[in-house]
N, C-alpha and C. Protein backbone atom coordinates (compact mmCIF):
# COMPACT_ATOMS: atom_id res chain seq x y z
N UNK A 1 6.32 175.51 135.51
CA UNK A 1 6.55 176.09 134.21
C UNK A 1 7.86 175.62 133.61
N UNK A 2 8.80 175.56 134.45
CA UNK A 2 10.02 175.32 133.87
C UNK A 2 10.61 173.43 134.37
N UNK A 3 9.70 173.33 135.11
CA UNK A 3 10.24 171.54 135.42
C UNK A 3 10.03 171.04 134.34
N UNK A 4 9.89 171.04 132.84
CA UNK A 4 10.37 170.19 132.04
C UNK A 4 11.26 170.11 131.25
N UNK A 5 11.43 171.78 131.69
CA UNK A 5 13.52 171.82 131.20
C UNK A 5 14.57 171.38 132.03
N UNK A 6 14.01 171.74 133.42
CA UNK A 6 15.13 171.13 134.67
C UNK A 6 14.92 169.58 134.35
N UNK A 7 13.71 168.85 134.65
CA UNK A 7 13.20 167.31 134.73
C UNK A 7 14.53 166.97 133.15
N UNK A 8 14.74 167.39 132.16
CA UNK A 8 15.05 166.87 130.70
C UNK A 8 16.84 167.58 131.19
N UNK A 9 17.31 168.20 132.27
CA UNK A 9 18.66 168.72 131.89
C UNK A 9 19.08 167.45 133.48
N UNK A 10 18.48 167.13 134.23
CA UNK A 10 18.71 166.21 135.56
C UNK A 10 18.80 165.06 134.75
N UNK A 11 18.01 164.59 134.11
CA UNK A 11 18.17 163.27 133.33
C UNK A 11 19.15 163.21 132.66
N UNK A 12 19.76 163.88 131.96
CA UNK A 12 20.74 163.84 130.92
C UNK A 12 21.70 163.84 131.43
N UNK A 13 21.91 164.45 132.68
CA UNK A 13 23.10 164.86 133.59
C UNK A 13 23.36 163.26 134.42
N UNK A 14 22.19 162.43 134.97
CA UNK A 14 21.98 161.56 135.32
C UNK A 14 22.39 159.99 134.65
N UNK A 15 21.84 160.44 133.23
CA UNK A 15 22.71 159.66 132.32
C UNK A 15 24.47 159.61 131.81
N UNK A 16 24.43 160.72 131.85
CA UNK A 16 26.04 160.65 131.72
C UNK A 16 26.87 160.22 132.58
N UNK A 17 25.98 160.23 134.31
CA UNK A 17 26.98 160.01 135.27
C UNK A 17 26.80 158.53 135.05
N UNK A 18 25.74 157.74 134.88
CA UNK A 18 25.68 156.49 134.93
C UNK A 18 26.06 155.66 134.16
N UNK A 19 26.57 156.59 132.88
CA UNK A 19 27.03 155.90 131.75
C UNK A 19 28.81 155.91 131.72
N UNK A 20 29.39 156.61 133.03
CA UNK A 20 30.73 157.11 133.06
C UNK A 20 31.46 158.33 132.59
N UNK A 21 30.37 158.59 131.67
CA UNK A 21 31.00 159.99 131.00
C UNK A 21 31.30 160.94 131.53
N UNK A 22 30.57 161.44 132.87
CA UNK A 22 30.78 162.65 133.30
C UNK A 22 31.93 162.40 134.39
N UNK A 23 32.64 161.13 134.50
CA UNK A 23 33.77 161.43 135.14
C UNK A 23 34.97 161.53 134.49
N UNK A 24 34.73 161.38 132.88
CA UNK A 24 35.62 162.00 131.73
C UNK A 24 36.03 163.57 131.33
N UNK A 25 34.42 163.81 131.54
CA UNK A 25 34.43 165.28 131.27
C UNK A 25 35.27 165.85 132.58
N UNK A 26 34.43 165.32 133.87
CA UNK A 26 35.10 166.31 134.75
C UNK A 26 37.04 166.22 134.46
N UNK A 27 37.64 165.35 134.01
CA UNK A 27 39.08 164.81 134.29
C UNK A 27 39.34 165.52 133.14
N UNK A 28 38.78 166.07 132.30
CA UNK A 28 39.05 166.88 130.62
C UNK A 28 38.98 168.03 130.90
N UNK A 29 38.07 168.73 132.02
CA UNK A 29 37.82 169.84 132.20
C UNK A 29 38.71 170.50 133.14
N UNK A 30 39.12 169.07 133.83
CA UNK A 30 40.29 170.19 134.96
C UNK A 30 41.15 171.22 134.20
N UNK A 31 41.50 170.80 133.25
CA UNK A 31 42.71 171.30 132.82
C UNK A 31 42.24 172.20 132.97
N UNK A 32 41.23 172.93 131.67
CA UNK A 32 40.69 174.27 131.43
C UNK A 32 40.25 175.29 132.40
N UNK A 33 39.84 174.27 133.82
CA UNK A 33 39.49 175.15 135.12
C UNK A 33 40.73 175.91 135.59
N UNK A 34 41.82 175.10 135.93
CA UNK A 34 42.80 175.19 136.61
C UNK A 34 43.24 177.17 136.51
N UNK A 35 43.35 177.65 135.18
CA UNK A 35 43.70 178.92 135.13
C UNK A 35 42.51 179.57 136.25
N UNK A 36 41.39 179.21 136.35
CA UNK A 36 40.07 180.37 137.27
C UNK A 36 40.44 179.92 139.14
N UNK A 37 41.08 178.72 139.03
CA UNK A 37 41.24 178.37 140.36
C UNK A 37 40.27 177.65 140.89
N UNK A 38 39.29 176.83 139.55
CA UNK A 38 38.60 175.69 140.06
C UNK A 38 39.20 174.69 139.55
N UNK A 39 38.51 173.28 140.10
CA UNK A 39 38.73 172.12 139.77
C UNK A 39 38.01 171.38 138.61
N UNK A 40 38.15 170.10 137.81
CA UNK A 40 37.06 170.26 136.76
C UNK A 40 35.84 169.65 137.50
N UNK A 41 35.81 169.16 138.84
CA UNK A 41 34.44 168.88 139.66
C UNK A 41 33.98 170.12 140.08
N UNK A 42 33.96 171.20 139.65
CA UNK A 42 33.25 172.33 139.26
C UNK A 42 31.93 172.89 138.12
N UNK A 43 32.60 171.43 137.25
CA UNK A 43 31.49 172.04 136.07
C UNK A 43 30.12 171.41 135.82
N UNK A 44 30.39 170.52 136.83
CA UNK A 44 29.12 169.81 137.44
C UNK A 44 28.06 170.70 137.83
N UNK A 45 28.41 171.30 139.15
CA UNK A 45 27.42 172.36 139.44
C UNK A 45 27.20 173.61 138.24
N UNK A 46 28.19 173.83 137.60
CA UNK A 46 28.19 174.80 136.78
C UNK A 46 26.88 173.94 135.18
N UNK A 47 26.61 173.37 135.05
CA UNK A 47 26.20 172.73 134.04
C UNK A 47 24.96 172.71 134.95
N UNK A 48 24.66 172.22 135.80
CA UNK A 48 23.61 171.83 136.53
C UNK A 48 22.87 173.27 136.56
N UNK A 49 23.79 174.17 136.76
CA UNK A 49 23.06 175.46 137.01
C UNK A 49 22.39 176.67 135.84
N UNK A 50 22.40 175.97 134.45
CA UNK A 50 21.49 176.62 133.21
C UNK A 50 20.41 175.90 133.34
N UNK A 51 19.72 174.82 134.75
CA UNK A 51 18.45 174.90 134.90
C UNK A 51 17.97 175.39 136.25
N UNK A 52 18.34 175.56 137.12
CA UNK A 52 18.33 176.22 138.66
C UNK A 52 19.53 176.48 139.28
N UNK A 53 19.64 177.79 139.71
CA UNK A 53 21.10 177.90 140.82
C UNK A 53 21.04 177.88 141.74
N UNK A 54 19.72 177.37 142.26
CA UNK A 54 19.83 176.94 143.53
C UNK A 54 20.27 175.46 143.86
N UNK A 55 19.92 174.44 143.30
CA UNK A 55 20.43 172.91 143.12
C UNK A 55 22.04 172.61 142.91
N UNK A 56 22.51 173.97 142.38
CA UNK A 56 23.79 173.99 141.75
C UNK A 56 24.66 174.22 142.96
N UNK A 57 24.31 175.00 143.47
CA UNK A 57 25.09 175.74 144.56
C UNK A 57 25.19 174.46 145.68
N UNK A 58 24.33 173.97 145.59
CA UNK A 58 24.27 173.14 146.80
C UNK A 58 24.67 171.65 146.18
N UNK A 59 24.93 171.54 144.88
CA UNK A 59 26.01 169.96 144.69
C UNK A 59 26.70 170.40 144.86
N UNK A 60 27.63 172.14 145.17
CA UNK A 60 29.37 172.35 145.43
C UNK A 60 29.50 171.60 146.68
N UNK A 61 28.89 170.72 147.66
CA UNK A 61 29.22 170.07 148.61
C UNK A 61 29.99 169.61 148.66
N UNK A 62 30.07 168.53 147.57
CA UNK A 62 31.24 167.51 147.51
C UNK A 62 32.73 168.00 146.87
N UNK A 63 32.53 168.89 146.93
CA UNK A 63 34.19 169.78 146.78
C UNK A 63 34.98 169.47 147.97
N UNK A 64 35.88 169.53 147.60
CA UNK A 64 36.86 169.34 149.17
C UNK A 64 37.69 170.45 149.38
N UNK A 65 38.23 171.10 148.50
CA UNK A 65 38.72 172.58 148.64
C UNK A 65 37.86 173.69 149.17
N UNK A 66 37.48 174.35 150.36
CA UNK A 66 36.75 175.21 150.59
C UNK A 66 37.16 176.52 149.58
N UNK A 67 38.29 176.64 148.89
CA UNK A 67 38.16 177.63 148.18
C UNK A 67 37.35 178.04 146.62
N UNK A 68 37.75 176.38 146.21
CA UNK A 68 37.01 175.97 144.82
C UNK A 68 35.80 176.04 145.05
N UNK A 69 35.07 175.78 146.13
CA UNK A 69 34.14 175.46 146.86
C UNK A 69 33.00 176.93 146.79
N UNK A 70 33.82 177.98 147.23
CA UNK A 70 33.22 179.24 147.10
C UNK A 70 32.94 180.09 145.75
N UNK A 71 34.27 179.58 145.18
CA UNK A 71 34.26 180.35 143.82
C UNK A 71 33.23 179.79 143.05
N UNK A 72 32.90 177.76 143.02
CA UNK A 72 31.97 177.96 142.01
C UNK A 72 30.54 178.74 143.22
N UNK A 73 30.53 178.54 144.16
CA UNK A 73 29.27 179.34 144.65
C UNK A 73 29.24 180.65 143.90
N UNK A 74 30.04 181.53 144.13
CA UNK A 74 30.45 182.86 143.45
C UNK A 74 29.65 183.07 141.83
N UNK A 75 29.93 182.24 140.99
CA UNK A 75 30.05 181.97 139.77
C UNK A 75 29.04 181.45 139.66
N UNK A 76 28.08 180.29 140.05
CA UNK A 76 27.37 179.94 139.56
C UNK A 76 26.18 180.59 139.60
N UNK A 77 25.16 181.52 140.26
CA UNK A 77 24.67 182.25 139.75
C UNK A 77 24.77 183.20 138.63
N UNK A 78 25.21 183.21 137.94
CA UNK A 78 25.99 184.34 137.11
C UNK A 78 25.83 183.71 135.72
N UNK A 79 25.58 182.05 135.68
CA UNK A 79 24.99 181.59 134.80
C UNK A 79 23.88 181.52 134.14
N UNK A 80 23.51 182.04 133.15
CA UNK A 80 22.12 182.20 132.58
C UNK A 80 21.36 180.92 133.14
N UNK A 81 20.34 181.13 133.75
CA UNK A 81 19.40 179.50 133.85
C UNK A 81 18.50 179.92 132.95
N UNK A 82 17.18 178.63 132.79
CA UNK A 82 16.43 178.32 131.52
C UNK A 82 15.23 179.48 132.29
N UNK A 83 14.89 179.69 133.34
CA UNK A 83 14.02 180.62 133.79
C UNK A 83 14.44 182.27 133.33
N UNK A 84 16.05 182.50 133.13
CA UNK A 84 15.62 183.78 132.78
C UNK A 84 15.64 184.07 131.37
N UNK A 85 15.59 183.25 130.43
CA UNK A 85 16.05 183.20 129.16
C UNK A 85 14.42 183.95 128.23
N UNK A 86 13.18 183.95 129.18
CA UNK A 86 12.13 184.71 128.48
C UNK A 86 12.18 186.12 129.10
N UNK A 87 12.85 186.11 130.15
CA UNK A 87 12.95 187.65 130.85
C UNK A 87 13.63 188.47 129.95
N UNK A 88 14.92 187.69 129.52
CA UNK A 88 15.85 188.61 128.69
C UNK A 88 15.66 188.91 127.03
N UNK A 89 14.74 187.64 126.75
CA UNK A 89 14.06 187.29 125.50
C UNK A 89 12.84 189.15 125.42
N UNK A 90 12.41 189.14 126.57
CA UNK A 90 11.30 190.23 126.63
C UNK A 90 11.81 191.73 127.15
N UNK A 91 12.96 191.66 127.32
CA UNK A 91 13.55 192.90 127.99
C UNK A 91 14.84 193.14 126.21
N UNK A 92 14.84 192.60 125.82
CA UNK A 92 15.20 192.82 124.24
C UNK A 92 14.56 193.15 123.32
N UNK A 93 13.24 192.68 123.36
CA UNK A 93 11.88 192.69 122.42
C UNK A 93 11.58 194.46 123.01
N UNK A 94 11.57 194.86 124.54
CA UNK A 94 11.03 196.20 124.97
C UNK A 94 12.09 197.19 124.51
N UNK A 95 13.48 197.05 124.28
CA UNK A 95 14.44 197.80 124.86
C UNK A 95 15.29 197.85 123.21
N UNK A 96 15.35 196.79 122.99
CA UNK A 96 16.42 196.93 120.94
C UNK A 96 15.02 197.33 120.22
N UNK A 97 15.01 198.47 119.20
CA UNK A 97 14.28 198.51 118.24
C UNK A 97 14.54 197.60 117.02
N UNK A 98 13.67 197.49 116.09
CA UNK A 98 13.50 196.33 115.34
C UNK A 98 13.75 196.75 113.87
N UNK A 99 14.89 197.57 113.82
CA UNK A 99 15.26 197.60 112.50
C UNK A 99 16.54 197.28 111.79
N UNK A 100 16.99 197.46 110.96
CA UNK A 100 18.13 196.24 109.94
C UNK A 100 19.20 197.64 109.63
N UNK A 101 20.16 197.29 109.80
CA UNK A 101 21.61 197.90 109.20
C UNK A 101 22.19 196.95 108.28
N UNK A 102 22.67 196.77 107.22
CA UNK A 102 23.31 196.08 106.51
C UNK A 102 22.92 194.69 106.78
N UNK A 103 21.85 194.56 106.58
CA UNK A 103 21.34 193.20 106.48
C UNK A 103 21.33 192.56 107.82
N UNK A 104 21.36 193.13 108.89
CA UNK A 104 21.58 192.18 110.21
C UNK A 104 20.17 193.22 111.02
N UNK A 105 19.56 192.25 112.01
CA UNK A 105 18.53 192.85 112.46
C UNK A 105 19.28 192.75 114.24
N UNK A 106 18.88 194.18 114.47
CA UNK A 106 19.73 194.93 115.91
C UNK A 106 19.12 193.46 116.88
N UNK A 107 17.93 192.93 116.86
CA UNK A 107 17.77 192.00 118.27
C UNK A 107 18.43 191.24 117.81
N UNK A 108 18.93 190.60 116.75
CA UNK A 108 19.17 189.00 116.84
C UNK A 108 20.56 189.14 116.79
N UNK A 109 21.18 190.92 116.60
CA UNK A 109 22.99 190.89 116.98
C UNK A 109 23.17 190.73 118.33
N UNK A 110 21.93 191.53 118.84
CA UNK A 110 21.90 191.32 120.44
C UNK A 110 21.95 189.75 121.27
């Protein structure tokens, strides 16, 4: 059901590494990690993981800090993946009623 969002987010991820980019991003991203106490070879798995967190968890391999190492484990579940995005899509539809305050409709503030 969902391998053609993972199959279309591996490719892209695949492309960037082969194209060099994603060893830009990671070297752009350290910075911004550094305050959480990861590295920016963190956002690898973290990116990888809005299509499975299980795949994610398990590129933190190549970390070399066992601490960075845990935290993105920690963290990366915690990332929305593309599988729960109709769960929460349908648990909004059951749970916000569907009416308008000043022009804004309660699900789509949600």
């Amino acid at each position: 059901m969902f391998i053609p969002q993972i199959a279309l987010l591996f490719g892209f991820i695949s492309l960037l590494e082969e194209s060099g980019y994603m060893a830009r991003v990671v070297f752009i991203m350290d910075r911004f990690m550094r305050p959480f106490g990861l590295s920016g070879k963190s956002v690898v798995p973290m990116v990888s993981g809005t299509a499975c967190a299980i795949p994610a968890i398990m590129s933190t391999r190549n970390m070399e800090n066992s601490r960075e190492r845990f935290l993105a484990i920690a963290v990366t579940p915690l990332i929305t993946c593309s599988a729960r995005l109709p769960v929460y899509a349908l648990l909004i539809g059951l749970v916000i009623p569907n009416s308008s305050f000043l022009g804004m409709n309660f699900r789509g503030v949600v």
